[in-house]
Protein backbone atom coordinates (compact mmCIF):
# COMPACT_ATOMS: atom_id res chain seq x y z
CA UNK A 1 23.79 -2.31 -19.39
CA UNK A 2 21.76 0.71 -19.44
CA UNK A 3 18.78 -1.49 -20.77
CA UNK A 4 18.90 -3.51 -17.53
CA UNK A 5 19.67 -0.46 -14.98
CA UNK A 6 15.99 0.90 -17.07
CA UNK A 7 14.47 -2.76 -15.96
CA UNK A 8 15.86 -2.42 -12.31
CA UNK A 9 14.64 0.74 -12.33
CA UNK A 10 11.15 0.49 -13.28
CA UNK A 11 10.50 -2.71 -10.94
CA UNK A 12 11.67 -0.55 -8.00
CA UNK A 13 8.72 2.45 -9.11
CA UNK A 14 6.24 1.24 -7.38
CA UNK A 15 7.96 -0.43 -4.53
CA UNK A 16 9.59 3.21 -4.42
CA UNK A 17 6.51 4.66 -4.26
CA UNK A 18 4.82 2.40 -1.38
CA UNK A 19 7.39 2.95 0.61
CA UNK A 20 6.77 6.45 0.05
CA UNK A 21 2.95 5.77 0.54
CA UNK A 22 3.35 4.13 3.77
CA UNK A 23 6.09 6.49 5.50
CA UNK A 24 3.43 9.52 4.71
CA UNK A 25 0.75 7.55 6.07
CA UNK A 26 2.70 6.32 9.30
CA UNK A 27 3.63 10.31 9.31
CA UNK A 28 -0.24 11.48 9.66
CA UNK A 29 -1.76 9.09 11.09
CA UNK A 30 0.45 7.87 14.03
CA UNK A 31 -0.77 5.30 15.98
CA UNK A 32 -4.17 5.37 13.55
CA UNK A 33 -2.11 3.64 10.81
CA UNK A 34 -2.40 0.26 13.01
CA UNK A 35 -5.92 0.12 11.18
CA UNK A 36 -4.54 0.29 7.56
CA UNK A 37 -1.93 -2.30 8.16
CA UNK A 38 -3.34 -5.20 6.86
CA UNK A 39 -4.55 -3.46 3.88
CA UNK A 40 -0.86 -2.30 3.21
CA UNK A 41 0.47 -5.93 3.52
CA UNK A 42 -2.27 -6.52 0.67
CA UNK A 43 -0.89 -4.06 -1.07
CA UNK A 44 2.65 -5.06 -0.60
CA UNK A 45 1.90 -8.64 -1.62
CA UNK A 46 0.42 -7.31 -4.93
CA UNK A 47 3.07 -5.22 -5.63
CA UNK A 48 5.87 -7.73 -4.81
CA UNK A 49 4.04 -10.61 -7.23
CA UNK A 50 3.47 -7.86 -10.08
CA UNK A 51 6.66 -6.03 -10.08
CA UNK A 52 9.56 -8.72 -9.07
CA UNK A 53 12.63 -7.90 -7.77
CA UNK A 54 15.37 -8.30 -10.04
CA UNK A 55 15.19 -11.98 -11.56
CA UNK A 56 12.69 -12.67 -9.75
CA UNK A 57 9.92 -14.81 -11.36
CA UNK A 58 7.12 -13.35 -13.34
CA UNK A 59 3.54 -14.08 -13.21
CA UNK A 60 1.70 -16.04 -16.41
CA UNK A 61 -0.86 -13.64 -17.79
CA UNK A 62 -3.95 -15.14 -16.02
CA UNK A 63 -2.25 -14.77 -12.68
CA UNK A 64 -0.95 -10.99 -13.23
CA UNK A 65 -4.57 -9.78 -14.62
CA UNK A 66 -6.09 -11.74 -10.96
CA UNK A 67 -2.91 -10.30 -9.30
CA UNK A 68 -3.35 -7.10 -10.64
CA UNK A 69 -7.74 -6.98 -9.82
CA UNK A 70 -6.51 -8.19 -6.43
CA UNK A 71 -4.42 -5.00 -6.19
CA UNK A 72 -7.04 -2.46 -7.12
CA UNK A 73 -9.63 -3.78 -4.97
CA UNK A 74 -6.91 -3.80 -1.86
CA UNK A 75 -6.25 0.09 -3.11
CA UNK A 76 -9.75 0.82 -3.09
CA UNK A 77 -10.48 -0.45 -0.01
CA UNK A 78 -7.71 1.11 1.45
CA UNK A 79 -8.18 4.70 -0.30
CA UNK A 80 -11.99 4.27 1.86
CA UNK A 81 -10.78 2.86 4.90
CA UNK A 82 -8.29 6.22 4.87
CA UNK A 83 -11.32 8.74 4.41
CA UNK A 84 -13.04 6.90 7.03
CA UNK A 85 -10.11 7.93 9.34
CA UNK A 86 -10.13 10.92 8.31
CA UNK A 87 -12.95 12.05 8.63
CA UNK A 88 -13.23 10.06 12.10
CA UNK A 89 -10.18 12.53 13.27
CA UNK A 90 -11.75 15.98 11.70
CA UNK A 91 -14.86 15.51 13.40
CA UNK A 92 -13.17 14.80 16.51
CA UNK A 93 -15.52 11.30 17.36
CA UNK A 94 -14.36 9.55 20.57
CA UNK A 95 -13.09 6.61 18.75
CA UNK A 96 -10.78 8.59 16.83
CA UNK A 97 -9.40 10.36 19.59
CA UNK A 98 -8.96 6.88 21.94
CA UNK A 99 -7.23 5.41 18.75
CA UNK A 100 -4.84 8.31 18.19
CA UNK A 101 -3.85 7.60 22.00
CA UNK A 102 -2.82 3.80 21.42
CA UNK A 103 -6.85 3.20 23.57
């Protein structure tokens, strides 16, 4: 029993954590995060197929190594996309500011 609670918990980690992730990033960025979303649902996909719910199915090795390269691109891309916006919003450039009002 407590080996499976152990099992359940470490598959729910990382979905823990994105959830985390994305509530801080909804938090900062308001209306900005609109531009990260489809690199979160990436990220959300990868994380659902490498760490499966409960019984869910796992992935054969080949497909959790592409699964998993898949992953760390989308997280790369998304950590630059983020500076991008952040430094967009520091500097105060009239794209940033149009964004941040919904424009």
């Amino acid at each position: 029993m407590k080996a499976a609670a152990q099992r359940m918990s470490e598959a729910q980690g990382p979905r823990t954590q994105l959830m985390r992730l994305e509530q801080t990033l909804h938090a900062e960025l308001g209306t900005l995060s609109a531009g990260v979303e489809p690199l979160l649902a990436e990220v959300r996909a990868g994380v659902a197929a490498l760490f499966p719910e409960a019984g869910g199915t796992r992935l054969a090795p080949k497909e959790h190594e592409a699964r998993h390269e898949a992953l760390l691109r989308s997280l790369d891309e998304l950590e630059d996309v983020l500076e991008a916006l952040q430094l967009a919003a520091r500097s105060g450039r009239p794209g940033a500011s149009a964004a941040r009002r919904g424009g």
